[in-house]
Protein backbone atom coordinates (compact mmCIF):
# COMPACT_ATOMS: atom_id res chain seq x y z
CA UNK A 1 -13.63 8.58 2.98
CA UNK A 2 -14.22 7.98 6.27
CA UNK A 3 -12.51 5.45 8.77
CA UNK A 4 -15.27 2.76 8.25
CA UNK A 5 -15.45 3.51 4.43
CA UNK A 6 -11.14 2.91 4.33
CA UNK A 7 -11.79 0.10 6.09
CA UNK A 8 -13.97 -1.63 4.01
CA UNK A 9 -12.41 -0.39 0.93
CA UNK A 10 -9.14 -2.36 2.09
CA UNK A 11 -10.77 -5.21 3.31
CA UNK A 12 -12.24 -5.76 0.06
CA UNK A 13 -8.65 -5.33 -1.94
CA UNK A 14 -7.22 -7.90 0.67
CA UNK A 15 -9.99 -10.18 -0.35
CA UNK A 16 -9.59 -9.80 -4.26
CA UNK A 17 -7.41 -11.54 -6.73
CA UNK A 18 -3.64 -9.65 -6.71
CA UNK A 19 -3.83 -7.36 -9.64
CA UNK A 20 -0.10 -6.05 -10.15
CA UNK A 21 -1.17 -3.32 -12.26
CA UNK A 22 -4.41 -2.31 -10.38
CA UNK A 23 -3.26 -2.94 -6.79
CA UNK A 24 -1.75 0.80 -6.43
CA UNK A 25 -4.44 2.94 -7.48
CA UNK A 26 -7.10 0.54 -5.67
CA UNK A 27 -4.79 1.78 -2.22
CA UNK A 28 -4.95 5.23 -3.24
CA UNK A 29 -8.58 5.44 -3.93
CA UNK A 30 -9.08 3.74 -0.50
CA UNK A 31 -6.38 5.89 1.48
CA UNK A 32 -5.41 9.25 -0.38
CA UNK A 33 -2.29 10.16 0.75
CA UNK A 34 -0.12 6.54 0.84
CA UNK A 35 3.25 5.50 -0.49
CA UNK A 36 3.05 2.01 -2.44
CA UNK A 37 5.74 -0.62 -3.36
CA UNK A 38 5.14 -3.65 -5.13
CA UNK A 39 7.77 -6.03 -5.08
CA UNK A 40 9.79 -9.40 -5.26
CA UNK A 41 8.29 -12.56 -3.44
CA UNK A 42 9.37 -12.40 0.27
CA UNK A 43 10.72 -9.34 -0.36
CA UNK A 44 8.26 -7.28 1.93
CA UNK A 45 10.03 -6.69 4.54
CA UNK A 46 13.34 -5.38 3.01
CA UNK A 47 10.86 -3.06 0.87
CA UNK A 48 8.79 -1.53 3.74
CA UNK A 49 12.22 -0.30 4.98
CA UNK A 50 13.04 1.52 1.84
CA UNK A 51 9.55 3.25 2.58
CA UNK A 52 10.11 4.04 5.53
CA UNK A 53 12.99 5.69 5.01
CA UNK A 54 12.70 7.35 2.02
CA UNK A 55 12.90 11.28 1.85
CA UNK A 56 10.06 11.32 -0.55
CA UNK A 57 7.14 9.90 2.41
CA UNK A 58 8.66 12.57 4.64
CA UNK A 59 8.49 15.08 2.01
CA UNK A 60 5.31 14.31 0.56
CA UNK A 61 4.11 13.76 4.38
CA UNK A 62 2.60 10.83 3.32
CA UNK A 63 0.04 8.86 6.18
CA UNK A 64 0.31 5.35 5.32
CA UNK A 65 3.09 2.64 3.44
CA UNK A 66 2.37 -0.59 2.25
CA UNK A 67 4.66 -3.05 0.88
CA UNK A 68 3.03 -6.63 -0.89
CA UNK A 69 4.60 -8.65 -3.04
CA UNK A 70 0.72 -9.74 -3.67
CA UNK A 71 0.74 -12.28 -1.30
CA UNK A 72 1.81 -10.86 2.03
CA UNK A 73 1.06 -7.08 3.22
């Protein structure tokens, strides 16, 4: 995809119902190469860290994290 086609793509997840179950593979199909946690209301924060620093992004050189707990990104 290309940057206005990702952008779109995302815009139109933000936009959706949450879907737990869906929400992951609906980011990879808009981004490739991105490292996804779902978690715990107000939680997003403390779970973007654990992202951030975990040796699997920097192994898998992954371009993009996203933490939601389906209500904030």
């Amino acid at each position: 995809m290309n940057d206005v086609e990702t952008e779109e793509a995302v815009s139109a997840l933000a936009d959706a119902p949450f879907d737990v179950n869906e929400f992951p593979y609906a980011l990879l199909e808009a981004f490739g190469n991105i490292h996804v946690k779902i978690c715990a209301p107000a939680k997003v924060a403390e779970a973007f860290a654990v992202l951030r620093e975990s040796p699997a992004s920097a192994r898998a050189k992954v371009k993009f994290s996203l933490a939601t707990d389906g209500r904030e990104i």
